[in-house]
N, C-alpha and C. Protein backbone atom coordinates (compact mmCIF):
# COMPACT_ATOMS: atom_id res chain seq x y z
N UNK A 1 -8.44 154.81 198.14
CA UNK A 1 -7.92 156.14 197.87
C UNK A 1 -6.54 156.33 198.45
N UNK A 2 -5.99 155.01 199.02
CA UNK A 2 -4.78 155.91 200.24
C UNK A 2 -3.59 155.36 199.20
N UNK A 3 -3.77 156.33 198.20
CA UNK A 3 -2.39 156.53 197.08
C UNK A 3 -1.96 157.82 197.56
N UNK A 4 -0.52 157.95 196.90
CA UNK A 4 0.37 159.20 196.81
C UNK A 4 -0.19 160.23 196.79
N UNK A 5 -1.14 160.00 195.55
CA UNK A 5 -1.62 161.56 195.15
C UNK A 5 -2.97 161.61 196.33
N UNK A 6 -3.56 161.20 197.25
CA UNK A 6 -4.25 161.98 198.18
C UNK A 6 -3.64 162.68 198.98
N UNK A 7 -3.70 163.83 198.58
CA UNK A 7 -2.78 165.04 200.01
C UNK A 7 -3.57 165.53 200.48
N UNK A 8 -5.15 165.79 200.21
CA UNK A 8 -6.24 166.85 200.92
C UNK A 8 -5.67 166.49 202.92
N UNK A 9 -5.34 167.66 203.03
CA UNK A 9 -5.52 167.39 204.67
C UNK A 9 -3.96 167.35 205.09
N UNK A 10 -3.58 167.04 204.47
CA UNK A 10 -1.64 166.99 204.79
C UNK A 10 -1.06 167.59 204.94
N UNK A 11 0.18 167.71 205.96
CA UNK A 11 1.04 168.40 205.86
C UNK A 11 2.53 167.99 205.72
N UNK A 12 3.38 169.14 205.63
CA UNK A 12 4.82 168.35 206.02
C UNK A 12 5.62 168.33 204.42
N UNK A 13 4.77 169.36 203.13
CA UNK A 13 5.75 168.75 202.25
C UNK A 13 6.22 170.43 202.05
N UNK A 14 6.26 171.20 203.05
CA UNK A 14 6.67 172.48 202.49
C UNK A 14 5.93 173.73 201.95
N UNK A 15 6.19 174.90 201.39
CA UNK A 15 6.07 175.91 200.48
C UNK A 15 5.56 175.39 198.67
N UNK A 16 4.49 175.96 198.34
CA UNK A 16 4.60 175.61 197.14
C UNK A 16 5.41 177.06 196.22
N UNK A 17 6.50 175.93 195.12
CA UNK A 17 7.10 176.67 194.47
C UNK A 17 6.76 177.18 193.36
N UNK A 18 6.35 178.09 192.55
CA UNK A 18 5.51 178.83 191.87
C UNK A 18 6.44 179.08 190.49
N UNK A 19 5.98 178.79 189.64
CA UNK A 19 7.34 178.95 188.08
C UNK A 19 7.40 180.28 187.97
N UNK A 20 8.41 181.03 187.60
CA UNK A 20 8.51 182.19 187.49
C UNK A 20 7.46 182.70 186.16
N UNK A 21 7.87 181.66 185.01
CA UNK A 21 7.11 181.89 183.77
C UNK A 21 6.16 180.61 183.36
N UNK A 22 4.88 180.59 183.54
CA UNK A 22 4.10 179.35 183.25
C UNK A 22 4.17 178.89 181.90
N UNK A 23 4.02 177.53 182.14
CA UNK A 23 4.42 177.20 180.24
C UNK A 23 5.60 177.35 179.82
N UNK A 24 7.09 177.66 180.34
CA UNK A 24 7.96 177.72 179.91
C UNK A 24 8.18 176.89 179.16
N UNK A 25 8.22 175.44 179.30
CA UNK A 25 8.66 175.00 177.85
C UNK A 25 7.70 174.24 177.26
N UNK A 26 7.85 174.74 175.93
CA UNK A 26 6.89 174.00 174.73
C UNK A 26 6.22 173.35 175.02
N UNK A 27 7.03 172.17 175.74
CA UNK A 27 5.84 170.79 175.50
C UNK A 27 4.98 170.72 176.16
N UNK A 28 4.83 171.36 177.42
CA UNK A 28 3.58 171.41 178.10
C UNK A 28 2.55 171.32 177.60
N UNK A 29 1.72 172.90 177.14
CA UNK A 29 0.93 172.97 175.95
C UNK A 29 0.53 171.82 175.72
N UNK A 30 1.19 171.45 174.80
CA UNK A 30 1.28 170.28 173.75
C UNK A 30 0.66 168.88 174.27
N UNK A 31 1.20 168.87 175.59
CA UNK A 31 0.90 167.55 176.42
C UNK A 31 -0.36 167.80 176.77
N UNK A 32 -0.73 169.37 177.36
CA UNK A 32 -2.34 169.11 177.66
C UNK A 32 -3.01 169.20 176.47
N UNK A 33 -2.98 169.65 175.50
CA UNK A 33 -3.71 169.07 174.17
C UNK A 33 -3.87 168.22 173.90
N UNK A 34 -2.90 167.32 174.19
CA UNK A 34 -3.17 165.64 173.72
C UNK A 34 -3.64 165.01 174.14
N UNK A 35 -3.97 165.49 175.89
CA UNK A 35 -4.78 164.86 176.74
C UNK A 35 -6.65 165.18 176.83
N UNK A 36 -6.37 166.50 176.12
CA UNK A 36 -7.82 167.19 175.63
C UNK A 36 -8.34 166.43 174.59
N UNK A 37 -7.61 166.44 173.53
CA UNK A 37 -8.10 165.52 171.98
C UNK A 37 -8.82 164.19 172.56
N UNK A 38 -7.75 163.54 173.32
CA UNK A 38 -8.04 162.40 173.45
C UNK A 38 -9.62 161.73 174.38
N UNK A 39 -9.51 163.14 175.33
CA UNK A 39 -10.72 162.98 175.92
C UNK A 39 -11.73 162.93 174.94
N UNK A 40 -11.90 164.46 174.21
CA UNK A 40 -12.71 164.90 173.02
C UNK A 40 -12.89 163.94 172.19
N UNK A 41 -11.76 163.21 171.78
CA UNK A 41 -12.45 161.90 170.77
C UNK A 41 -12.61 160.51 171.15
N UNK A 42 -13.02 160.40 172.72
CA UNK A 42 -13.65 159.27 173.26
C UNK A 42 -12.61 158.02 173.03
N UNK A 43 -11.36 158.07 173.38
CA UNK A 43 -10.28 157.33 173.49
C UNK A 43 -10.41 157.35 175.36
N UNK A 44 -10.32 158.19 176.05
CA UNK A 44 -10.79 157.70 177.60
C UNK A 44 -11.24 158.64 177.70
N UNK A 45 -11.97 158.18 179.13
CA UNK A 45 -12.83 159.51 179.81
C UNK A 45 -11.88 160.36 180.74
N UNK A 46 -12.65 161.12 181.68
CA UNK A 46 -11.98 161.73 182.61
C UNK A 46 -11.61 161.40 183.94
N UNK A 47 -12.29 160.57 183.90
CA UNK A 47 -11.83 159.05 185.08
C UNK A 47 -10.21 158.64 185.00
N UNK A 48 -11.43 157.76 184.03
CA UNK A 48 -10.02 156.89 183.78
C UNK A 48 -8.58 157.82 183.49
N UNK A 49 -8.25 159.17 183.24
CA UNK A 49 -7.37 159.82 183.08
C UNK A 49 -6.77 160.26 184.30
N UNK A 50 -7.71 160.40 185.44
CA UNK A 50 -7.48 160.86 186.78
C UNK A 50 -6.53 159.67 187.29
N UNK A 51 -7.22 158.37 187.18
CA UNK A 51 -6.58 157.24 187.48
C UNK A 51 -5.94 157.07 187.14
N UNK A 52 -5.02 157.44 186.30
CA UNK A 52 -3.88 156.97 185.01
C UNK A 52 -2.52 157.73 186.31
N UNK A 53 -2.48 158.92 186.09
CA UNK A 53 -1.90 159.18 187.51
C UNK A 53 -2.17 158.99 188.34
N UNK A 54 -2.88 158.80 189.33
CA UNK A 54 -2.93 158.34 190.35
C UNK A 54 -2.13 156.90 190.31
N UNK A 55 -2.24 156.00 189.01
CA UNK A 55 -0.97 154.68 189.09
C UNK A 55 0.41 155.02 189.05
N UNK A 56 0.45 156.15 188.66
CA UNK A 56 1.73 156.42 188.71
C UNK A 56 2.82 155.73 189.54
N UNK A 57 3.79 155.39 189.70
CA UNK A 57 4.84 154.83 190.98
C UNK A 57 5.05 156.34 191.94
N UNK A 58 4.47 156.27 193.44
CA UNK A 58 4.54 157.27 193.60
C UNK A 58 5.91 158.16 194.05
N UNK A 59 7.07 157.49 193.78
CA UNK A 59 8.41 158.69 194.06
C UNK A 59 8.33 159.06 192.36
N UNK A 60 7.85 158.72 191.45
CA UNK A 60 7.66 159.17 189.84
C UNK A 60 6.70 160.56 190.19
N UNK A 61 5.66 160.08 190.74
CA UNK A 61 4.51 161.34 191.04
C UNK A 61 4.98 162.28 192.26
N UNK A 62 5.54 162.02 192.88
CA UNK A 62 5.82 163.82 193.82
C UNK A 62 7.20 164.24 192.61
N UNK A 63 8.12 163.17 192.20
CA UNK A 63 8.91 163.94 191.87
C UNK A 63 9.01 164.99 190.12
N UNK A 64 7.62 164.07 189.65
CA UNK A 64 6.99 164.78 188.51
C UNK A 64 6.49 166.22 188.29
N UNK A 65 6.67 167.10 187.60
CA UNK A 65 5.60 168.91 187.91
C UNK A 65 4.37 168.28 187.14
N UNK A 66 3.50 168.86 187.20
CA UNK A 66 1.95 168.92 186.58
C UNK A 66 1.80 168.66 185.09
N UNK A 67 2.76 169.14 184.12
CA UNK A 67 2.46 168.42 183.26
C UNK A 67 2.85 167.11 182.82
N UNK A 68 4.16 166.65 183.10
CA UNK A 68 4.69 165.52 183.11
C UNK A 68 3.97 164.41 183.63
N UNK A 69 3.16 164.96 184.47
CA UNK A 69 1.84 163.26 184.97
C UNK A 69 0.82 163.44 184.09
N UNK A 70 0.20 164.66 183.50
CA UNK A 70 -0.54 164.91 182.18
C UNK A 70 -0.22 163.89 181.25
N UNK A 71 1.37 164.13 180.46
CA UNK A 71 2.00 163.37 179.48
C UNK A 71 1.87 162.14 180.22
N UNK A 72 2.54 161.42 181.44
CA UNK A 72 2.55 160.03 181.51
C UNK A 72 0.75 159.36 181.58
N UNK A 73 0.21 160.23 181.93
CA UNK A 73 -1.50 159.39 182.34
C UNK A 73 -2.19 159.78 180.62
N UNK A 74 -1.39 160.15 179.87
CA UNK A 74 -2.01 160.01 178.52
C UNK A 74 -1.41 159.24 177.53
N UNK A 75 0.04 158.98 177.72
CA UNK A 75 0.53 157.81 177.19
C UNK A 75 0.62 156.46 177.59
N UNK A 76 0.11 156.37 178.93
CA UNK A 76 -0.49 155.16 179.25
C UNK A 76 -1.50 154.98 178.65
N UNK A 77 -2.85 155.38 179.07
CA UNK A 77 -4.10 155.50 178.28
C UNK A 77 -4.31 154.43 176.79
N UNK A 78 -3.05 155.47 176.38
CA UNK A 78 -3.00 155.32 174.57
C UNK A 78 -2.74 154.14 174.73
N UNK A 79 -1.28 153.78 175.37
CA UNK A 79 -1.07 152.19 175.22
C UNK A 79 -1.73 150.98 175.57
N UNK A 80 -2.71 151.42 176.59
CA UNK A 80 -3.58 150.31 176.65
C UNK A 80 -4.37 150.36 175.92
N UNK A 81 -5.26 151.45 175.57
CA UNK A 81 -6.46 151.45 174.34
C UNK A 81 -5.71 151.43 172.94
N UNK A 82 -4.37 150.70 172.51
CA UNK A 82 -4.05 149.98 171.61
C UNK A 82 -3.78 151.11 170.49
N UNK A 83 -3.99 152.45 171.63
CA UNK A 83 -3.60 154.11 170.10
C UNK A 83 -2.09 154.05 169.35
N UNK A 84 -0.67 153.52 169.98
CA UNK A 84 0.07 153.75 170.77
C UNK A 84 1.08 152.26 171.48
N UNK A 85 2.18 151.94 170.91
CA UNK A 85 2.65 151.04 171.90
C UNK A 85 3.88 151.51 172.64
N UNK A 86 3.88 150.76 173.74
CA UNK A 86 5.33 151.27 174.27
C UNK A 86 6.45 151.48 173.54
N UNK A 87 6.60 150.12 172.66
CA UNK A 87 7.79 150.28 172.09
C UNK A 87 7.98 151.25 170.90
N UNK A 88 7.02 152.13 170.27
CA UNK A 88 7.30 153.49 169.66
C UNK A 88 7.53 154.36 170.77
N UNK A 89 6.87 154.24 171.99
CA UNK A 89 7.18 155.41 172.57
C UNK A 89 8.77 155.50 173.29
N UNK A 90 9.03 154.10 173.18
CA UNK A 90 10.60 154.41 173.77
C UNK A 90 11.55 154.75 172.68
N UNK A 91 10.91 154.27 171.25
CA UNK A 91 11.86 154.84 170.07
C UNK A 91 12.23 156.13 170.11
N UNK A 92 10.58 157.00 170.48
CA UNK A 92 11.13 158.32 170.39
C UNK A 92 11.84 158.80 171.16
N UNK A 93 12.14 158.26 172.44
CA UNK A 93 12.78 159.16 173.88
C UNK A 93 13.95 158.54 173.96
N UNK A 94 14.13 157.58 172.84
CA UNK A 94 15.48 157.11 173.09
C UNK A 94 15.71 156.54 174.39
N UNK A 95 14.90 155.78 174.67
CA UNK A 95 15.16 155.29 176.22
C UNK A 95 13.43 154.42 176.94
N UNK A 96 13.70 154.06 178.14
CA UNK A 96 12.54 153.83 178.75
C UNK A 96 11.43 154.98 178.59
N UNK A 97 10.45 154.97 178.48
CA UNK A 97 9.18 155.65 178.34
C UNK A 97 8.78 155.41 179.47
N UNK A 98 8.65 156.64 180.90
CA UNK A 98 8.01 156.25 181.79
C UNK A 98 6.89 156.08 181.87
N UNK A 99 6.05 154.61 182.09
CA UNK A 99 4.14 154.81 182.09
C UNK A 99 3.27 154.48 183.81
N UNK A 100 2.36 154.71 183.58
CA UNK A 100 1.55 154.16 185.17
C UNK A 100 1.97 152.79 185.16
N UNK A 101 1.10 152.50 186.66
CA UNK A 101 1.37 151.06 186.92
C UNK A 101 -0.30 150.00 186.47
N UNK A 102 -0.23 148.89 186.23
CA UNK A 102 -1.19 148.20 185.17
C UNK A 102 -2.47 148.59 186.35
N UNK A 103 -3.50 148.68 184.89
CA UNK A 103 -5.00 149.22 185.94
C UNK A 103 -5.34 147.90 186.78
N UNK A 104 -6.14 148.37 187.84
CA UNK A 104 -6.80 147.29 188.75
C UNK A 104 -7.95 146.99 188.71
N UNK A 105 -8.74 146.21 189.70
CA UNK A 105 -10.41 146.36 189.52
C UNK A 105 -11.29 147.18 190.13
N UNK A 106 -12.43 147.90 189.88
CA UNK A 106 -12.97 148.76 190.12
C UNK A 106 -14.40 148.37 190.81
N UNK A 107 -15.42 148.93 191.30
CA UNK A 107 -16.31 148.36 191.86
C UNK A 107 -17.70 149.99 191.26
N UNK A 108 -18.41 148.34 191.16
CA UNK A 108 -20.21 149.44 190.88
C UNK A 108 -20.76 150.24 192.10
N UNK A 109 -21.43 151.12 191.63
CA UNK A 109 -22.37 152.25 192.29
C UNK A 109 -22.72 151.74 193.60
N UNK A 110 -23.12 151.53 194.90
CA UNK A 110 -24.51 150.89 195.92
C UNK A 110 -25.20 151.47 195.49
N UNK A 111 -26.38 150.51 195.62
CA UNK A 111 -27.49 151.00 195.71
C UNK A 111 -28.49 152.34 195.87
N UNK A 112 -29.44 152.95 194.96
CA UNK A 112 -29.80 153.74 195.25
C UNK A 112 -30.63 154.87 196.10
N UNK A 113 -29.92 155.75 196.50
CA UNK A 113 -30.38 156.33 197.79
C UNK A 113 -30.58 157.70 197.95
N UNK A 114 -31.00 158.55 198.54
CA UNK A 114 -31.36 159.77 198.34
C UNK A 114 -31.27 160.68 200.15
N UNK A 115 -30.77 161.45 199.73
CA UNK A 115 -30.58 162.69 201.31
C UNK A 115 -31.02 163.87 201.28
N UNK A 116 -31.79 164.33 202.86
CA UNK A 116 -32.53 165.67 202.15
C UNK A 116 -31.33 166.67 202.32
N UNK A 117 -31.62 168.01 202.11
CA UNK A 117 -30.63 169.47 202.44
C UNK A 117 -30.94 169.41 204.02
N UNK A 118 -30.39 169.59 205.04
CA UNK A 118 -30.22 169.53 206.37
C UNK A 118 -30.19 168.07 206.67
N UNK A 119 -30.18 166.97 206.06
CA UNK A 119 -29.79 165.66 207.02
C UNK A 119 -28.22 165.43 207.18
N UNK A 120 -27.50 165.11 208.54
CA UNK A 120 -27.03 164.32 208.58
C UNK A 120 -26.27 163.21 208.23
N UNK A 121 -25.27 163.44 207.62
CA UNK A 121 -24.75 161.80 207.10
C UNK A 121 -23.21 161.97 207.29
N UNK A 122 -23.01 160.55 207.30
CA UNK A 122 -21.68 159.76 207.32
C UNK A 122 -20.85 159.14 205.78
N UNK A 123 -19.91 159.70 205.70
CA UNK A 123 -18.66 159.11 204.68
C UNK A 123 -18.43 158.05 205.06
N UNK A 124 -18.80 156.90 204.28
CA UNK A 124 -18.33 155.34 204.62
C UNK A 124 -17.27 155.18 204.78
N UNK A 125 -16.65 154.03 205.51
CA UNK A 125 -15.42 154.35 206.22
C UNK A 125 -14.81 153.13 205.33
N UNK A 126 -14.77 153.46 203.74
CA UNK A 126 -14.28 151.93 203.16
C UNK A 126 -12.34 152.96 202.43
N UNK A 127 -12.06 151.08 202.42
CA UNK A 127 -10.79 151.79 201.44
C UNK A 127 -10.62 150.71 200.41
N UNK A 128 -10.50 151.68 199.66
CA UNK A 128 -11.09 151.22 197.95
C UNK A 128 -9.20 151.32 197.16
N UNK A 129 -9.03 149.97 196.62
CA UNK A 129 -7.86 149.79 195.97
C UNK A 129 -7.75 150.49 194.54
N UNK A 130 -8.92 150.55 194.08
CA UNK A 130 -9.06 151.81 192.66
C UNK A 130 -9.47 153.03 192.50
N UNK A 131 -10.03 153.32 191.54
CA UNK A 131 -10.31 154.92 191.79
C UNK A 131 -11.40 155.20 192.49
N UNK A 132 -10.97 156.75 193.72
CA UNK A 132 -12.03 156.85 194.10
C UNK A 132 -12.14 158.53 194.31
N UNK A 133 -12.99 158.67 194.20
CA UNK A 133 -13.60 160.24 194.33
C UNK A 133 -14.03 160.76 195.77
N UNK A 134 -13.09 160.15 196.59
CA UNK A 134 -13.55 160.87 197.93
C UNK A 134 -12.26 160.50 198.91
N UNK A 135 -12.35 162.01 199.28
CA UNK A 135 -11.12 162.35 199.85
C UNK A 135 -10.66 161.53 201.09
N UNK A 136 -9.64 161.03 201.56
CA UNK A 136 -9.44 160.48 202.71
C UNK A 136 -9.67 161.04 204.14
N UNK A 137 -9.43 162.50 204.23
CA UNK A 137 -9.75 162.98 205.23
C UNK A 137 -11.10 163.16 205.44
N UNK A 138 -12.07 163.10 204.95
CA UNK A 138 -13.57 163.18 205.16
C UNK A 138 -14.17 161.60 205.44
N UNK A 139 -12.89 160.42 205.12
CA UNK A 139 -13.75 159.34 205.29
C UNK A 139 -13.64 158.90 206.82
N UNK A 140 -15.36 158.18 206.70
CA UNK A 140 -15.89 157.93 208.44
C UNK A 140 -16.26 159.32 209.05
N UNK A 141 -16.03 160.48 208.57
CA UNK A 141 -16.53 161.59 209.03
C UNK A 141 -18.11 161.60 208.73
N UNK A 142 -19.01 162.78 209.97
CA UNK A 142 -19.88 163.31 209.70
C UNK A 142 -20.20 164.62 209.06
N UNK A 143 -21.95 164.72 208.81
CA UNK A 143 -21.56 165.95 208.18
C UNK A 143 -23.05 166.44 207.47
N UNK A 144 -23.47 167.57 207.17
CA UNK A 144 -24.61 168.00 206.83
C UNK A 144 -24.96 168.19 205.59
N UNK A 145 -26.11 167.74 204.88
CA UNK A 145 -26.22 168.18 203.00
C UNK A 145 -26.77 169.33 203.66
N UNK A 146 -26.30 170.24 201.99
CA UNK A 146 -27.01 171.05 202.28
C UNK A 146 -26.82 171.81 200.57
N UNK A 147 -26.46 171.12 199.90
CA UNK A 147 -26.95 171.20 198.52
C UNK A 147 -26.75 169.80 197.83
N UNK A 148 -27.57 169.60 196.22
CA UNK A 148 -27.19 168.10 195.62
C UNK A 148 -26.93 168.52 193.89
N UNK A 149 -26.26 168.30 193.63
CA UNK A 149 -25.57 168.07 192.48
C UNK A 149 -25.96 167.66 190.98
N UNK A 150 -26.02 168.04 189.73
CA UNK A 150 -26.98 166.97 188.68
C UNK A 150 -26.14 165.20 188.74
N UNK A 151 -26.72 164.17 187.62
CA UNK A 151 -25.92 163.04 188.32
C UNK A 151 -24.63 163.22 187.26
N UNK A 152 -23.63 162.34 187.76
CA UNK A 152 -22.46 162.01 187.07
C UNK A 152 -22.54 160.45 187.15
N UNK A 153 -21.30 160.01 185.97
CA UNK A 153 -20.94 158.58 185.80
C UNK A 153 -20.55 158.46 187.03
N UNK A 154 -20.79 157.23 187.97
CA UNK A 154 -19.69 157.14 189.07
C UNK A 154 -18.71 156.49 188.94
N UNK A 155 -17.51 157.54 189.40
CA UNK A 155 -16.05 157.11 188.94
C UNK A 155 -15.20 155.66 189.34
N UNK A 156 -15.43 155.40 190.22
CA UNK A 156 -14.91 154.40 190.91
C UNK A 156 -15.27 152.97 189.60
N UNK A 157 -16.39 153.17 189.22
CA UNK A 157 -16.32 152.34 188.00
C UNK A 157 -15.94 152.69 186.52
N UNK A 158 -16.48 154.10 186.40
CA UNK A 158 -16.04 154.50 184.98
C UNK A 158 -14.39 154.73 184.54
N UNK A 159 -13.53 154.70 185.98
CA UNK A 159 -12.31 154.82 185.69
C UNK A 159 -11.73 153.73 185.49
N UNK A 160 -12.66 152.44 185.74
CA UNK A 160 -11.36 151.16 185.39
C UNK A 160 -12.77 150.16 184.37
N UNK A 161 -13.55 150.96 183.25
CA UNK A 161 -13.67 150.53 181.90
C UNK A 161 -15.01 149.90 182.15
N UNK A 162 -15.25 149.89 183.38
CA UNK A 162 -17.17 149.25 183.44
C UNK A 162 -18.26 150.03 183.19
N UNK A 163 -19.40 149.26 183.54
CA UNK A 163 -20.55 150.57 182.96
C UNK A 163 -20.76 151.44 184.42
N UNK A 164 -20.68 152.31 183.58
CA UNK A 164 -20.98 153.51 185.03
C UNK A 164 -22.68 154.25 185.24
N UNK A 165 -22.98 153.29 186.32
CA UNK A 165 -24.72 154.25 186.68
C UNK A 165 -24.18 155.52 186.77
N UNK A 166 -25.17 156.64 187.02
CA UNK A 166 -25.30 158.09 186.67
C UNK A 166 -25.53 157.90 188.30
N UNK A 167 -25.12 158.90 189.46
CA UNK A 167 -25.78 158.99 190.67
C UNK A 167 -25.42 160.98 190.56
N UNK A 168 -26.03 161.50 192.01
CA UNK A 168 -25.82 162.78 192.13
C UNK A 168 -24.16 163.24 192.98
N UNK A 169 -24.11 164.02 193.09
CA UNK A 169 -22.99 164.17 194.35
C UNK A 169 -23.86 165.36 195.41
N UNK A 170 -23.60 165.29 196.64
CA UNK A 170 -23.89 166.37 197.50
C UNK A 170 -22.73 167.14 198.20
N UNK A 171 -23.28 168.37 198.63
CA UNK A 171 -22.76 169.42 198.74
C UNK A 171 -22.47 168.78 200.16
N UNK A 172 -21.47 168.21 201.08
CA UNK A 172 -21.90 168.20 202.60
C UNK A 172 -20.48 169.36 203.35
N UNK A 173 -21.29 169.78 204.12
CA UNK A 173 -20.69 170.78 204.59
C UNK A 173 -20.05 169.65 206.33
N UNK A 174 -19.00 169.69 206.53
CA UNK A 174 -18.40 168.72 207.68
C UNK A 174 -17.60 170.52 208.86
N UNK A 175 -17.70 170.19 210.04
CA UNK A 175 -17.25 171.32 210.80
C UNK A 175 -15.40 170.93 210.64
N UNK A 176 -14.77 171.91 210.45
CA UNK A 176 -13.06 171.16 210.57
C UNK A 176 -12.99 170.69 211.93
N UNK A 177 -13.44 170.85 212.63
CA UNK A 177 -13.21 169.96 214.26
C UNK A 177 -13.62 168.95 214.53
N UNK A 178 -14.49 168.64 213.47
CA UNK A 178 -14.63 166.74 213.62
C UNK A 178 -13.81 166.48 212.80
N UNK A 179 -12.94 167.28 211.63
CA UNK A 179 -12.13 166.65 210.98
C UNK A 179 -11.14 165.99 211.21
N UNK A 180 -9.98 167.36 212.06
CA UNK A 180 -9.22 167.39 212.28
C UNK A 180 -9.47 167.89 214.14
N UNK A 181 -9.64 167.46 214.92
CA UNK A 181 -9.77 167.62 216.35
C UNK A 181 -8.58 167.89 217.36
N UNK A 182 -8.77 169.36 218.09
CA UNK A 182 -7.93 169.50 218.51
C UNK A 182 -6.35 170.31 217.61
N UNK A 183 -6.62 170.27 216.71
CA UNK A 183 -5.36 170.41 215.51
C UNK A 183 -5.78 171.82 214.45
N UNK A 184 -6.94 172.95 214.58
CA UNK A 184 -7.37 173.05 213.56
C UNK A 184 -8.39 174.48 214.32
N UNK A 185 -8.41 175.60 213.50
CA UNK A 185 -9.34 176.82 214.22
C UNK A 185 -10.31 176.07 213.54
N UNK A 186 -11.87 176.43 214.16
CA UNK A 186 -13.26 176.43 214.16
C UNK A 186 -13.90 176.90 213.02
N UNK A 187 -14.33 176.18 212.25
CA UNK A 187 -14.78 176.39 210.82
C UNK A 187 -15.12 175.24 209.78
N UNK A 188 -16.10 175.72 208.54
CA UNK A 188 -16.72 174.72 208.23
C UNK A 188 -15.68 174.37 206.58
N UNK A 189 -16.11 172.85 205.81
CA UNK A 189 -15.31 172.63 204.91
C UNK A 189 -16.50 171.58 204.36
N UNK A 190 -16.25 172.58 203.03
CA UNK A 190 -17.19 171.62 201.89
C UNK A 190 -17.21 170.85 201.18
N UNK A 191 -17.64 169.67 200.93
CA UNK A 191 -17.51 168.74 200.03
C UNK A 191 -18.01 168.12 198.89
N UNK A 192 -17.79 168.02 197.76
CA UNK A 192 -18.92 167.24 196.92
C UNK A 192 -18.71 165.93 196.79
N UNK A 193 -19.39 164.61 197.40
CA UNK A 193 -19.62 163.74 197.64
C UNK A 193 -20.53 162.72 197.34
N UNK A 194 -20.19 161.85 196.23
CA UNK A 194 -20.55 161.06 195.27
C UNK A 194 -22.08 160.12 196.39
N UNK A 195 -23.30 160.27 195.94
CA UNK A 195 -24.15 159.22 196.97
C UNK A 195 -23.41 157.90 197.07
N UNK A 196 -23.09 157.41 196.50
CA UNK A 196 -22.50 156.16 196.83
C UNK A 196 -21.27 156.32 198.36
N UNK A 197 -20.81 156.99 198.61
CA UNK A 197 -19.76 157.26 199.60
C UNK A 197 -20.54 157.52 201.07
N UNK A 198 -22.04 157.69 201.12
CA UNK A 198 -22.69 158.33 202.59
C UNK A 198 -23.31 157.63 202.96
N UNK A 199 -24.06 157.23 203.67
CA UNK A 199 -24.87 156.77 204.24
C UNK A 199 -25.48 157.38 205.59
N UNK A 200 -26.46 156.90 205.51
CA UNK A 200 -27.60 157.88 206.84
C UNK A 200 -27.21 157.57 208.26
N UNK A 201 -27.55 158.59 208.87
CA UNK A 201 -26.98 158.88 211.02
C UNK A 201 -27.78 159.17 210.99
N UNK A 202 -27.99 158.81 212.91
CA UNK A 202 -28.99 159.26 213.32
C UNK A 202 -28.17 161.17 213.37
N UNK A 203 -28.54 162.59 213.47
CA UNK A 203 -28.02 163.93 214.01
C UNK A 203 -27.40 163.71 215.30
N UNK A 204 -26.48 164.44 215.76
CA UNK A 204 -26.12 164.37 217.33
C UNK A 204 -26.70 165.31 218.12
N UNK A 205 -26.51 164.42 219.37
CA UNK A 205 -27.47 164.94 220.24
C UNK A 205 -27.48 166.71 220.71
N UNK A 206 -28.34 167.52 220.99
CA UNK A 206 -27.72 168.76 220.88
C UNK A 206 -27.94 169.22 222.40
């Protein structure tokens, strides 16, 4: 996960700047439509679209606004699923066509496992070179279920083209002072957290 685009937990990049008029120009729209269709007609999923930016080169991705990584993580997409080649897309822009960087390998589900509402558990403390659905600041952290989720594909495989088992996600509620210690007022922060990412603790001692 420790790409560009993980910021959960960060600081240091400023004020967010707010458009005066949303959608100002045209193509926006346009770009998230194309990224809608494409979902809608099973050209990629929603994984693999997440991942598409996330390859981005990351001084391309901070210095991109929101739709412009839309447009680049859907004209990548296209060009690898063969919709689409680069070299039309630089015809039209008259120039380089900026795209992500080439996909990597992805890894299957662990094994299946199950947590009650009040246990205990730990965010595995792994770092995963492809896509992953769990935030950096919660990993190696503890933390309490205390709701569970219906299942989803798990992403870490469905985003780089393998078969994806179905698992649940849980609700774990982590205190911000084991998060962030020392750094942070007293209060709780919720997570939904793919089973594959936890594994069982013993509770601490009280």
């Amino acid at each position: 996960m420790d790409g560009m685009h993980d910021l959960g937990g960060k600081q240091g990049f400023g004020r967010i700047a707010y458009p005066a008029v949303p959608h100002a120009e045209t193509w926006e729209p346009l770009a998230r439509a194309l990224s809608a269709l494409a979902v809608k007609s099973h050209f990629y999923n929603m994984d693999e679209y997440r991942h598409a930016i996330e390859r981005m080169a990351p001084v391309h991705y901070l210095s991109a606004p929101y739709y412009e990584r839309v447009l680049t993580a859907a004209a990548t997409l296209l060009v690898e699923k063969g919709i689409v080649t680069a070299g039309e897309l630089a015809a039209r822009v008259d120039g380089t066509f900026p795209l992500s960087r080439p996909l990597g390998p992805g890894r299957p589900a662990e094994p299946p496992q199950s947590f009650a509402i009040g246990e205990t558990v730990r965010v595995r403390d792994l770092f995963v070179s492809g896509h992953v659905r769990m935030p950096g600041y919660i990993r190696g952290k503890r933390g309490v279920v205390v709701a569970q989720s219906p299942p989803y594909p798990f992403p870490d495989a469905a985003a780089h083209t393998m078969q994806a088992t179905e698992e649940p996600t849980y609700d774990v509620r982590f205190r911000t002072s084991d998060l962030w210690p020392d750094s942070c007022d007293e209060a709780f922060v919720h997570v939904g957290v793919f089973q594959s990412y936890l594994e069982k603790v013993d509770p601490p001692p009280t």
